[in-house]
Protein backbone atom coordinates (compact mmCIF):
# COMPACT_ATOMS: atom_id res chain seq x y z
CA UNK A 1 11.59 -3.88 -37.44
CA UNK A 2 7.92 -4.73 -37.14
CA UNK A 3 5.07 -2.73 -38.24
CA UNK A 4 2.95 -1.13 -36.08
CA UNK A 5 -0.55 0.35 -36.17
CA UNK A 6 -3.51 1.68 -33.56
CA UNK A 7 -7.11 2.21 -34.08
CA UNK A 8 -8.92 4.47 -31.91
CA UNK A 9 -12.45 3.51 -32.73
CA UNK A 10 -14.91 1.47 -31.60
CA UNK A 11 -14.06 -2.82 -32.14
CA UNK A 12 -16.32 -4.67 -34.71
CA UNK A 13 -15.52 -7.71 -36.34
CA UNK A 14 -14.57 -5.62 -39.10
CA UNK A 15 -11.31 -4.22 -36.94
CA UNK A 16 -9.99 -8.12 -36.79
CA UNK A 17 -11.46 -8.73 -40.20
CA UNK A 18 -8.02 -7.48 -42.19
CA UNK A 19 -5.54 -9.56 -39.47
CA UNK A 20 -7.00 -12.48 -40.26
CA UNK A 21 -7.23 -12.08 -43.80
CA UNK A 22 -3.39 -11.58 -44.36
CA UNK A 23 -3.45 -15.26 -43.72
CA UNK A 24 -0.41 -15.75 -41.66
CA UNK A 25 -1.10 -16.59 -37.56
CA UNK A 26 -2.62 -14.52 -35.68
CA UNK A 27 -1.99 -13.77 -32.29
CA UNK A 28 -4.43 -12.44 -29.34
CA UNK A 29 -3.50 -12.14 -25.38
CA UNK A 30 -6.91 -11.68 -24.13
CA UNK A 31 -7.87 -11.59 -20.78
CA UNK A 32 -10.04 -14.56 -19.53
CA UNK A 33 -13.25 -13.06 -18.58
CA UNK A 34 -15.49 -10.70 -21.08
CA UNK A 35 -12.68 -10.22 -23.53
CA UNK A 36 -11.98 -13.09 -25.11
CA UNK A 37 -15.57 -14.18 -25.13
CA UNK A 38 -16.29 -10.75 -26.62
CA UNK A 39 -13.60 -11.27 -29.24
CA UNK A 40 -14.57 -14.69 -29.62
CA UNK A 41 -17.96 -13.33 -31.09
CA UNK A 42 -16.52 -10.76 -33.30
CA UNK A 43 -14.52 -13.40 -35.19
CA UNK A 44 -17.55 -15.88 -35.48
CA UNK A 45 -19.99 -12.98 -37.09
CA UNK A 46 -17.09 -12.09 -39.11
CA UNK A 47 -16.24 -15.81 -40.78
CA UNK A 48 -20.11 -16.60 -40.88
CA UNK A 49 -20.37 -13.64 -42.98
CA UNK A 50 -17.65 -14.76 -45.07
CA UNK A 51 -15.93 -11.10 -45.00
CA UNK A 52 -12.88 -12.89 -43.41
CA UNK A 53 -11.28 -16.83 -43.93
CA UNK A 54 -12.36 -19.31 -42.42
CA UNK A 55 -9.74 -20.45 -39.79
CA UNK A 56 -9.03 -22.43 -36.90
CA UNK A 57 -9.72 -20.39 -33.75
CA UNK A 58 -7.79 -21.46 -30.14
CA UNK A 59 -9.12 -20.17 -27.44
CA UNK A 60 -5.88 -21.34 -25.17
CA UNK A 61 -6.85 -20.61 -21.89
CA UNK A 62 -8.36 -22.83 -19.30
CA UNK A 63 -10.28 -20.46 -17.22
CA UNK A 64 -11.38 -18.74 -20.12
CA UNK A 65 -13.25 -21.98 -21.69
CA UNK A 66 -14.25 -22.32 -17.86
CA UNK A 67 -16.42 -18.88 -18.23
CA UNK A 68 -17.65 -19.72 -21.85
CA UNK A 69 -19.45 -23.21 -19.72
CA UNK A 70 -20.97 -20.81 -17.28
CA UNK A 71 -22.27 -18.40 -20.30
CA UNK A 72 -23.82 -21.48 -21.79
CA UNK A 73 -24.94 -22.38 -18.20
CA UNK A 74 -26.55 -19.73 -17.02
CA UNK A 75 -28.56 -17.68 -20.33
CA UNK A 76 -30.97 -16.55 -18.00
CA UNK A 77 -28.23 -13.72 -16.56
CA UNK A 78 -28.09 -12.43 -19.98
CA UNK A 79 -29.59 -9.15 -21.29
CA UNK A 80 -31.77 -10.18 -24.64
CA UNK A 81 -28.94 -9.20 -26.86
CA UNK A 82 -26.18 -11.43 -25.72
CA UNK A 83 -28.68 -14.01 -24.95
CA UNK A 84 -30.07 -14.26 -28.87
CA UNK A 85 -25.84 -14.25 -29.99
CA UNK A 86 -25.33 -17.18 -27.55
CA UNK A 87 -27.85 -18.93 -29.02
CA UNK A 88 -27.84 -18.04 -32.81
CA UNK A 89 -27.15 -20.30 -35.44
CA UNK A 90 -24.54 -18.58 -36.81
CA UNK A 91 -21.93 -18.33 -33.62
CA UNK A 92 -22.87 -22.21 -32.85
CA UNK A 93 -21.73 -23.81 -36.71
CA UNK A 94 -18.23 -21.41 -36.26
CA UNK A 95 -17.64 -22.96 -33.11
CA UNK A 96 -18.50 -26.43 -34.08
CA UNK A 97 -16.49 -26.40 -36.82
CA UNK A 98 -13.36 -23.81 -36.57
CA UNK A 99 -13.40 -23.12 -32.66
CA UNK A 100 -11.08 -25.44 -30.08
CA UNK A 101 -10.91 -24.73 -26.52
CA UNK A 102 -8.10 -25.60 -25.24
CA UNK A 103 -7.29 -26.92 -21.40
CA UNK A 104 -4.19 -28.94 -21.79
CA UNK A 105 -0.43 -28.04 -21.61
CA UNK A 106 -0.11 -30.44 -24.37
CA UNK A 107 -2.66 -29.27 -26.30
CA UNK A 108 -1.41 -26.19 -26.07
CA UNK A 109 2.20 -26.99 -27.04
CA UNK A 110 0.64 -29.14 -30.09
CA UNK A 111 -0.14 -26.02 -31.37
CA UNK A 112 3.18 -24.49 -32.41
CA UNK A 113 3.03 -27.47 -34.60
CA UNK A 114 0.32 -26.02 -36.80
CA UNK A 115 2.42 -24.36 -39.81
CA UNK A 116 -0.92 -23.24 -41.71
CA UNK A 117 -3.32 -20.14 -40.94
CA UNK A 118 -4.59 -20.04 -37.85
CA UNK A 119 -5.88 -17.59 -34.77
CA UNK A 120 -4.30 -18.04 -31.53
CA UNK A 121 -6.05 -16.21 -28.28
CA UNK A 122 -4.36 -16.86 -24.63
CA UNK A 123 -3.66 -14.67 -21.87
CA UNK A 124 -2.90 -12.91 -20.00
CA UNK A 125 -4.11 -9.66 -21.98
CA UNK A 126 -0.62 -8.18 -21.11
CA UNK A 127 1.37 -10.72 -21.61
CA UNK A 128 2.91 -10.82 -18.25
CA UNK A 129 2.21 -14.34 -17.73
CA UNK A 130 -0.07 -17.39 -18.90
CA UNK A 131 0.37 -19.38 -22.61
CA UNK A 132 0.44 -15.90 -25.01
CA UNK A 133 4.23 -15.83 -23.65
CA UNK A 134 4.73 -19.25 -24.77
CA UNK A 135 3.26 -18.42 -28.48
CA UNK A 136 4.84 -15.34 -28.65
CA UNK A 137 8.61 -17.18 -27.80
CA UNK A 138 7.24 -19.02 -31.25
CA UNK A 139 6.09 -15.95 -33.47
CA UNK A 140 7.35 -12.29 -32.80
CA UNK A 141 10.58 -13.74 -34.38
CA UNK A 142 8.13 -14.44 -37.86
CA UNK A 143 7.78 -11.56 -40.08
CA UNK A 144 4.46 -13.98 -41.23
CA UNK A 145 3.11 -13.29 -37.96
CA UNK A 146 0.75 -10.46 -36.38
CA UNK A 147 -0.02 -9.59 -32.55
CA UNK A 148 -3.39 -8.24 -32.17
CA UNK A 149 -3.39 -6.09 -28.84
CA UNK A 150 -7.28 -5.87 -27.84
CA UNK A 151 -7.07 -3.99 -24.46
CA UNK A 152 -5.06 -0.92 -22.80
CA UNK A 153 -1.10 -1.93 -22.24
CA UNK A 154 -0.01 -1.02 -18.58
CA UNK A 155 3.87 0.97 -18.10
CA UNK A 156 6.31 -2.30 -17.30
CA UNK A 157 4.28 -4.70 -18.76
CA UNK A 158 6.06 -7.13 -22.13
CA UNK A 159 2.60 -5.80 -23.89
CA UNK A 160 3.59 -1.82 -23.37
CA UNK A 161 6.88 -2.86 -24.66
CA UNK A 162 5.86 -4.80 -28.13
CA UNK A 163 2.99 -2.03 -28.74
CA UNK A 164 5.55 1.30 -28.18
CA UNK A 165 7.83 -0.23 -30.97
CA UNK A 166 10.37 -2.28 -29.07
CA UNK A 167 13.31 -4.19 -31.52
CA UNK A 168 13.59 -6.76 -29.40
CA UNK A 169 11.93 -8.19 -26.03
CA UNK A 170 13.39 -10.94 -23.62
CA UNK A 171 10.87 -13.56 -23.08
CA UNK A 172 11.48 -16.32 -20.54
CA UNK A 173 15.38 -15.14 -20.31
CA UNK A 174 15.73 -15.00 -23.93
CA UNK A 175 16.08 -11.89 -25.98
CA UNK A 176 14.03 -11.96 -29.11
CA UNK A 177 13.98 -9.89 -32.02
CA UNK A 178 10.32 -8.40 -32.54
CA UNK A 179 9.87 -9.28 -36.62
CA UNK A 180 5.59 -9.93 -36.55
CA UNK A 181 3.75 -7.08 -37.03
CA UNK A 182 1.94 -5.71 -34.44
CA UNK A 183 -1.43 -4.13 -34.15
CA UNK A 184 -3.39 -2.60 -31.42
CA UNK A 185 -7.68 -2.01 -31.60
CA UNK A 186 -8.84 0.33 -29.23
CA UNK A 187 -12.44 -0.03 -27.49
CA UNK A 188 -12.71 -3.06 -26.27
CA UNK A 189 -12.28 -2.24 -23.18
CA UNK A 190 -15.24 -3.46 -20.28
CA UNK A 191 -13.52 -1.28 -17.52
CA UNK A 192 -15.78 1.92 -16.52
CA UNK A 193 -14.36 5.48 -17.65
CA UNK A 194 -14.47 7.91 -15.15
CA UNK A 195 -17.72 9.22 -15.15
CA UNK A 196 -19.03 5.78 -14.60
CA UNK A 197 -16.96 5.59 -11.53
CA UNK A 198 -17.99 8.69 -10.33
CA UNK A 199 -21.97 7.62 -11.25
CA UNK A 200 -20.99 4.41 -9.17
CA UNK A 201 -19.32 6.88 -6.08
CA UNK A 202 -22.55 8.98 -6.57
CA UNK A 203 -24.87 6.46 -5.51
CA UNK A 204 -23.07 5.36 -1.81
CA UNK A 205 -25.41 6.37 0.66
CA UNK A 206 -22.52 7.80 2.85
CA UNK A 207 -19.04 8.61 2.49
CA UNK A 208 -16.87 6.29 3.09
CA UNK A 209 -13.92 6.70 5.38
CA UNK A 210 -11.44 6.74 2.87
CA UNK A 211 -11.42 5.85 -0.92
CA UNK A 212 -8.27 3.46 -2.01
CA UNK A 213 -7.23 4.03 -5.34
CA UNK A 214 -5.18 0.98 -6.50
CA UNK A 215 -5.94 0.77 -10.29
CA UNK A 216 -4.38 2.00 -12.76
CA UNK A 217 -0.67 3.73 -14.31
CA UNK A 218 0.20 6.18 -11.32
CA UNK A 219 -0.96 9.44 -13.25
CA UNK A 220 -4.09 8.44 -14.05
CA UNK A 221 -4.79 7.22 -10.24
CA UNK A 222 -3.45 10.53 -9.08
CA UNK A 223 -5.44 12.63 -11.27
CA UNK A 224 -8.21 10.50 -10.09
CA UNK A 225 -7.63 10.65 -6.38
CA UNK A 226 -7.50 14.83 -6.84
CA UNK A 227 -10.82 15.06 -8.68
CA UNK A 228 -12.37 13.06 -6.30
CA UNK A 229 -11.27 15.12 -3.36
CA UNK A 230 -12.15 18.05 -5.58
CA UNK A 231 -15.74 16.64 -6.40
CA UNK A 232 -16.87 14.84 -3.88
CA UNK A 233 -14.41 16.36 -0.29
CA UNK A 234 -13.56 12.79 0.51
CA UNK A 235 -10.27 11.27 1.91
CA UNK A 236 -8.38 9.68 -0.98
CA UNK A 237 -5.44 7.74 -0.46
CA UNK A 238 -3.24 6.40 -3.65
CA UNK A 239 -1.19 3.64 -2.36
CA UNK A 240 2.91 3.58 -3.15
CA UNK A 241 4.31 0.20 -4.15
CA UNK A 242 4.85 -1.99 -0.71
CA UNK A 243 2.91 0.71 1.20
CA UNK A 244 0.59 -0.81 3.79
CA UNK A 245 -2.51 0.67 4.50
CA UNK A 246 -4.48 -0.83 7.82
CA UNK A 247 -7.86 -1.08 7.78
CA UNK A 248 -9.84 -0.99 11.22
């Protein structure tokens, strides 16, 4: 059975720094936008700084190298801190020299060829679909291997099974024991809390006819939806599976 672990605290480098260093591969489902760019720049400050190994990075995820080009496009949309990361020394020699974006389906197979040390970040951050599925079919059977969970696991999703301690998972119609280890960091997060919504609510000019909760495990909508109607005395509708709601 594989070992598991969770951080509650904020995500530094220095959360990734000890996955790396057991020198096996690492695995990351990331989502595409924010998350694996954020990630991205945790592992570069942490390999400049030499407090983890210097590895090969994939980034396997087309639309994800997509939004790194419009980063690099568009610095002027940055605030002055992300701006002087994008363009410090120190991120641009790790990605020269240990970062590959992938794009291809056969780059991304040639992977799984690699037998040394290396980091391995696809989506989707759930692993409900996209490449991490693929990689996974080729590593949660390794006790060598680790999965690095970097974001909030929904109820039914493969990633809420691995992270709760499942033996085994079926991937593509094959059941597979689950023999990596598998971590989770907490705090990486770029969806607002609650209060953030309700800042956000705070600042429509008039109610709206009704407010739509669709995000989120049903609880957490629901408790949402009543605290809303409690706060604010709007009309709050939380939406059943196949429910249709018509909009006039």
């Amino acid at each position: 059975m594989a070992t598991r672990s969770s951080a509650n605290v904020p995500a530094t480098s220095n959360r990734l720094m000890p996955f790396v260093n057991r020198l096996a591969k690492v695995l990351i489902p990331t989502f595409a936008i924010e998350r694996a760019q954020e990630v991205l720049i945790h592992l570069a400050e942490g390999m400049y700084a030499k407090q983890m190994p210097r590895v090969l990075v994939f980034l396997d995820s087309p639309m994800a190298v997509n939004v790194i080009d419009i980063y690099r496009k568009y610095p002027e949309y940055m605030d002055d801190e992300m701006r002087e990361t994008m363009e410090s020394q120190r991120l641009s020699y790790i990605a020269q020299n240990w970062l590959r974006l992938v794009r291809s389906k056969r780059e991304s197979q040639a992977i799984n060829n690699i037998r040394g040390t290396c980091v391995i970040m696809a989506g989707s951050g759930m692993c409900t679909g996209g490449r991490i599925k693929h990689h996974l079919v080729h590593n949660i059977g390794r006790p060598g291997s680790t999965v690095v969970f970097v974001g909030y696991q929904a109820e039914g999703t493969l990633g809420r099974q691995i992270v709760e301690g499942a033996d085994s998972v079926r991937i593509f119609g094959k059941t597979l024991p689950v023999q990596a280890r598998i971590e989770q960091i907490q705090g990486l997060s770029a969806h607002a809390g609650q209060s953030d919504l309700f800042e956000w609510l705070g600042h429509l000019k008039k109610p709206p006819r009704q407010l739509i909760v669709t995000h989120g495990d049903e609880k957490v909508a629901l408790a949402l939806a009543d605290e809303v109607r409690q706060r604010m005395r709007w009309k709050v509708a939380v939406p059943k599976y196949l429910e249709e709601i018509h909009l006039d």
